[in-house]
C-alpha atoms as a PDB file:
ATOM      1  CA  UNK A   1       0.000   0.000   0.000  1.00  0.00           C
ATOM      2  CA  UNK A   2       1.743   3.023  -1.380  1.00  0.00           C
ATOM      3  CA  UNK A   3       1.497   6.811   0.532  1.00  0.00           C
ATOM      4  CA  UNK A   4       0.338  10.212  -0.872  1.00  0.00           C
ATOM      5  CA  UNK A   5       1.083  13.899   0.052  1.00  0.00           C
ATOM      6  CA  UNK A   6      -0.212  16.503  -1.057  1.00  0.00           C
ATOM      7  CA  UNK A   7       1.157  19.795   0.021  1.00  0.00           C
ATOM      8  CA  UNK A   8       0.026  23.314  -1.122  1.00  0.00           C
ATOM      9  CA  UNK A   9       1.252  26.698   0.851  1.00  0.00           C
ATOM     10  CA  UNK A  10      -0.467  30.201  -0.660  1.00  0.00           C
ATOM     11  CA  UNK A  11      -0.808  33.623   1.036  1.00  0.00           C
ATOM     12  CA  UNK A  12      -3.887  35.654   0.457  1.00  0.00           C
ATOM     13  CA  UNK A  13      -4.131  39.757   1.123  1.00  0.00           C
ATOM     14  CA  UNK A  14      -6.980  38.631   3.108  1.00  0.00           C
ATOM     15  CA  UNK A  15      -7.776  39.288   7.085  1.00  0.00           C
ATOM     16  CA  UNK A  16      -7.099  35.680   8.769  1.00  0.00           C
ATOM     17  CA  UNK A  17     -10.983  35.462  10.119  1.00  0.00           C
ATOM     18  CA  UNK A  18     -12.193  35.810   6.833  1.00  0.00           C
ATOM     19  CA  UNK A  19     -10.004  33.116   5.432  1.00  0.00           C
ATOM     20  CA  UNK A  20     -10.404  30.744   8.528  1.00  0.00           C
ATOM     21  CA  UNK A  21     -13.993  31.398   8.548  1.00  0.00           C
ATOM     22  CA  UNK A  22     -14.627  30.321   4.763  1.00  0.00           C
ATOM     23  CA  UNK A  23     -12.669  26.927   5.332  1.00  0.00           C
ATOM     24  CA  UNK A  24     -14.309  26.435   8.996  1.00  0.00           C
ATOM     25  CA  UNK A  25     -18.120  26.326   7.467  1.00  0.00           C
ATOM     26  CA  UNK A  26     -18.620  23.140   6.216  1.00  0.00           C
ATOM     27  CA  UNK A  27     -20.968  24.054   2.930  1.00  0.00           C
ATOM     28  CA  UNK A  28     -18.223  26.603   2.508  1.00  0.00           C
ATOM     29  CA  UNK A  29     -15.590  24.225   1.977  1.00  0.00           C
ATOM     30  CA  UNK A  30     -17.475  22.210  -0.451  1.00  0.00           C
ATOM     31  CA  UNK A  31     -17.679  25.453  -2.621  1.00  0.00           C
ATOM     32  CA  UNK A  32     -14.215  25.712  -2.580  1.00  0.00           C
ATOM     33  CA  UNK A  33     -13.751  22.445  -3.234  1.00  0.00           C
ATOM     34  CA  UNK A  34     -15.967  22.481  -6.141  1.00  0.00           C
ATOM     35  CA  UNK A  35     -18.092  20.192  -4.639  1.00  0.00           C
ATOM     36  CA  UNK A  36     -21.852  19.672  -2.768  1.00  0.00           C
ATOM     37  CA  UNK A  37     -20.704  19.253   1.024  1.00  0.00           C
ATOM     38  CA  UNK A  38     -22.903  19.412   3.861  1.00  0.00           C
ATOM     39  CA  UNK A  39     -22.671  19.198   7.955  1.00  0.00           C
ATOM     40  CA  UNK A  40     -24.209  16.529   8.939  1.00  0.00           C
ATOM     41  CA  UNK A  41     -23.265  16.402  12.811  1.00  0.00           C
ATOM     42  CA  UNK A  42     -22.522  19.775  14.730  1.00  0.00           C
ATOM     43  CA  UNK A  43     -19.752  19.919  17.029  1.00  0.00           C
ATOM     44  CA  UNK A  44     -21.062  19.612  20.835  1.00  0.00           C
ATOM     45  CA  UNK A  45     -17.992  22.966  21.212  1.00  0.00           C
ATOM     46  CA  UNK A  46     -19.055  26.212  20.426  1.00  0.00           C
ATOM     47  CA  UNK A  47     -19.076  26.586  16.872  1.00  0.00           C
ATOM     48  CA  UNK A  48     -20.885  23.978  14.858  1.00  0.00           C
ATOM     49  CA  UNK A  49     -18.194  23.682  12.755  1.00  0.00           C
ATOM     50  CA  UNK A  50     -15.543  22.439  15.490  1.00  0.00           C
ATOM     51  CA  UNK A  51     -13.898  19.137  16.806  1.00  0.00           C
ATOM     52  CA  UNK A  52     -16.378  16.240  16.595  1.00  0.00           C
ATOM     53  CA  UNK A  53     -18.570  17.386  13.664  1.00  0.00           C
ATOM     54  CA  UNK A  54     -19.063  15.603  10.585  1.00  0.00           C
ATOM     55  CA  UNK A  55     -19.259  17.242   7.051  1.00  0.00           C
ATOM     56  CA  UNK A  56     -20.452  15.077   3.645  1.00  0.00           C
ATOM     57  CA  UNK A  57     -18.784  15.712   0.808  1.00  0.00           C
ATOM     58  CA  UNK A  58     -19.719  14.807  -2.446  1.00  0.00           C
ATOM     59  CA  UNK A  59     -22.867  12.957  -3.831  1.00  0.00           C
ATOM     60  CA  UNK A  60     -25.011  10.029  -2.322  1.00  0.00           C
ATOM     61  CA  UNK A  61     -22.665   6.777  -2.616  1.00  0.00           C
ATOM     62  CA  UNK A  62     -19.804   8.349  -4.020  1.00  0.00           C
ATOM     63  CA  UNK A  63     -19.445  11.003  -0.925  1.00  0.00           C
ATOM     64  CA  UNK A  64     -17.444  10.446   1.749  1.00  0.00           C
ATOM     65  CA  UNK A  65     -17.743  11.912   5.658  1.00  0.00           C
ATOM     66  CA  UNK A  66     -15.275  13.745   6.905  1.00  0.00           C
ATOM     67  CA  UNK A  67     -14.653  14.222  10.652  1.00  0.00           C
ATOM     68  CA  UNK A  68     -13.097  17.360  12.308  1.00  0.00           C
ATOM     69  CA  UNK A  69     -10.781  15.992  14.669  1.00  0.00           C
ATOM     70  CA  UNK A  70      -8.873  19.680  15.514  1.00  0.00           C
ATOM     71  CA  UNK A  71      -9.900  22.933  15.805  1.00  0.00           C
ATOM     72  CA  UNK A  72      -8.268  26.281  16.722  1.00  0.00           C
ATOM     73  CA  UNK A  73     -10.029  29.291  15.599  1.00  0.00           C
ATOM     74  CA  UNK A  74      -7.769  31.213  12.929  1.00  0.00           C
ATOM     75  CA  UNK A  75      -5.039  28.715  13.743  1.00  0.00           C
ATOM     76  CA  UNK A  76      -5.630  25.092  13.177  1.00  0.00           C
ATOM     77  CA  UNK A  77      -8.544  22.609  11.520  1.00  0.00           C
ATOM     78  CA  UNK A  78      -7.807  18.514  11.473  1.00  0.00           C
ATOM     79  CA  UNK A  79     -10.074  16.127   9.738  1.00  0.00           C
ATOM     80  CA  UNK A  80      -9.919  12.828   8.969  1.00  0.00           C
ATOM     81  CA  UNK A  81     -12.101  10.561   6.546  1.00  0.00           C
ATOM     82  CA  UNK A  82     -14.623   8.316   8.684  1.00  0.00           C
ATOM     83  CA  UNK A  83     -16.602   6.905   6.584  1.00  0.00           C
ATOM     84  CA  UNK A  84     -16.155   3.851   3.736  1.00  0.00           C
ATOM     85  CA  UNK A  85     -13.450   5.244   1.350  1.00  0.00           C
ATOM     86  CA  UNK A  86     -11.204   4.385  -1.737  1.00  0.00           C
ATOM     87  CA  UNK A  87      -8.152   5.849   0.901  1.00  0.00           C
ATOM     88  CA  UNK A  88      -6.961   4.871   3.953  1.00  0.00           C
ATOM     89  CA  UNK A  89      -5.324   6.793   6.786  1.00  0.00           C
ATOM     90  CA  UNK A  90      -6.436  10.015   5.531  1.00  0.00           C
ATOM     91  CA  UNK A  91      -6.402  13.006   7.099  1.00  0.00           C
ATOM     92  CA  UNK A  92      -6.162  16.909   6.398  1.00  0.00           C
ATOM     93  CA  UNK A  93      -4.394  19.431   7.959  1.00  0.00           C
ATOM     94  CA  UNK A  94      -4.952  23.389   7.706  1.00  0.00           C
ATOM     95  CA  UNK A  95      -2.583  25.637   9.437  1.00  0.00           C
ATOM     96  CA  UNK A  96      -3.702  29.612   9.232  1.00  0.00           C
ATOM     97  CA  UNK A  97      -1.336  32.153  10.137  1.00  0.00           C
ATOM     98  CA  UNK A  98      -0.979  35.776   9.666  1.00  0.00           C
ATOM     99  CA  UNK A  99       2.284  37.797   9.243  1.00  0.00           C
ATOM    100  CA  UNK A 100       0.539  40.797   8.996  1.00  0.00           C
ATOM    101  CA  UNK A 101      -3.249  42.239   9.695  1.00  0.00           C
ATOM    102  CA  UNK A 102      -4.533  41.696   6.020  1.00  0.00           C
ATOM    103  CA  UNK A 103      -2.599  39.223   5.249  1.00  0.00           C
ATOM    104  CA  UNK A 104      -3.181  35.168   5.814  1.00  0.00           C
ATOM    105  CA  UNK A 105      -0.705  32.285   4.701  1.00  0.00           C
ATOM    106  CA  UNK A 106      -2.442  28.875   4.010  1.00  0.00           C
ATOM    107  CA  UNK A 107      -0.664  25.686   4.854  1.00  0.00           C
ATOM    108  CA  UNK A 108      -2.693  22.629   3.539  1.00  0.00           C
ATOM    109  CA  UNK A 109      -1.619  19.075   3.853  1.00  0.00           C
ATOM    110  CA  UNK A 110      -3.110  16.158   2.993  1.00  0.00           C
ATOM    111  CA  UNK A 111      -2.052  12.419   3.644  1.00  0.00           C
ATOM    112  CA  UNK A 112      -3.731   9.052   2.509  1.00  0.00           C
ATOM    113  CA  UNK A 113      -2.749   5.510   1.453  1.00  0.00           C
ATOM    114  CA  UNK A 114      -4.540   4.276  -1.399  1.00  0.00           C
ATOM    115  CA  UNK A 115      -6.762   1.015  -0.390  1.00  0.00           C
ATOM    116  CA  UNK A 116      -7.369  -0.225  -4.351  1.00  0.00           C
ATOM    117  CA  UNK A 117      -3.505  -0.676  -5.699  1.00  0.00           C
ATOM    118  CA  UNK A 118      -2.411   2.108  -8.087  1.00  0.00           C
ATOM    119  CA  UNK A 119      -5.588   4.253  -7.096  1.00  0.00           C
ATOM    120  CA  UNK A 120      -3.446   6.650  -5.191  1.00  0.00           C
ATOM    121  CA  UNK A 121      -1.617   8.848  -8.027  1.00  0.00           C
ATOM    122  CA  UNK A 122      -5.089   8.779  -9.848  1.00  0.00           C
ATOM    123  CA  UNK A 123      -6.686  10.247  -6.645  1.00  0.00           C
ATOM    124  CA  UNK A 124      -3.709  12.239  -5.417  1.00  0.00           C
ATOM    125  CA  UNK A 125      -3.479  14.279  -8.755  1.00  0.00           C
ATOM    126  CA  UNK A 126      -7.690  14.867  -9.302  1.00  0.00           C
ATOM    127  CA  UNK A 127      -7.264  15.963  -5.250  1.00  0.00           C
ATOM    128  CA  UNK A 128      -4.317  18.349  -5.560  1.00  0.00           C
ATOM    129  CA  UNK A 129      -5.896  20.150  -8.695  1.00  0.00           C
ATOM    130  CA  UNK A 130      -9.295  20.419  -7.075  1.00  0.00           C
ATOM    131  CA  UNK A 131      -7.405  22.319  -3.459  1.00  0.00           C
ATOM    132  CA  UNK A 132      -5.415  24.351  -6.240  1.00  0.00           C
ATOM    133  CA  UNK A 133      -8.628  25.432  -8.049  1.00  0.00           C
ATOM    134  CA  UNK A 134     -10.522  26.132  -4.864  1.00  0.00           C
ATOM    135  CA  UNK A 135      -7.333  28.520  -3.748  1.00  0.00           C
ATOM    136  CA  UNK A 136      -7.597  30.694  -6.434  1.00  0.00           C
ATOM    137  CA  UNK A 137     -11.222  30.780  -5.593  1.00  0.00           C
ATOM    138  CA  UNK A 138     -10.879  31.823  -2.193  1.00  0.00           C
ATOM    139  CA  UNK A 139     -10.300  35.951  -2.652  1.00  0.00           C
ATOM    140  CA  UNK A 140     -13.408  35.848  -4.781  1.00  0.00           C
ATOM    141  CA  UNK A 141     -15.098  33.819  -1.698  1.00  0.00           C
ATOM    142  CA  UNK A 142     -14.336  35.502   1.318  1.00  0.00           C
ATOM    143  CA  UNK A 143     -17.213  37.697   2.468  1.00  0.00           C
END
């Protein structure tokens, strides 16, 4: 079983609560992603969006649920996948951090092994284009 990374780092002249706030909401996310996601468990924290809750993404059978596993507002969000999946062991990681008041740098990793033999470049290159189309969509998203 073979292991993927998938590591993108990108800076936005954006505020850092903007930015963390469009990745935090679930739906959100989705948009970025390209794709129909929904929370479908709220965290039992203080935002919905926090440790514990459960987002679908993607369409009936072919979506998968992710769980939020870590959350630090404007600092840190952790998920893993926790539902059936072509991928094992994966999990995402999305570190916020601002150098300056209008300014926010992005670190987003993901990790997985691939389940199905020779899935995982297939998956790992449709997944890294997808998180490098949804950052260039994030100035135009942030509210």
């Amino acid at each position: 079983m073979a292991s993927y990374t998938i590591d993108i780092d990108e800076t936005f002249l954006l505020p850092c609560h903007q930015v963390f706030a469009l990745f935090a909401d679930h739906e959100q996310f989705g948009r970025l992603l390209g794709a129909p996601a929904r929370r479908i468990r709220d965290s039992d924290q203080a935002d919905p969006n926090g440790i514990g809750s459960v987002r679908k993404i993607g369409i009936g059978p072919l979506g998968v649920e992710e769980t939020i596993t870590g959350f630090e507002p404007e600092a840190l969000i952790e998920y893993a996948i926790t539902s059936i999946s072509p991928l094992k062991n994966h999990y995402g990681r999305i570190r916020f951090q601002s150098p300056s008041e209008n300014e926010t740098r992005v670190h987003y990793t993901v990790y997985f092994e691939d389940a199905i033999p020779m899935t995982g470049a297939l998956v790992r290159s449709a997944l890294h284009q997808a998180l490098r189309r949804g950052m260039r969509r994030v100035p135009k998203m942030v509210k």
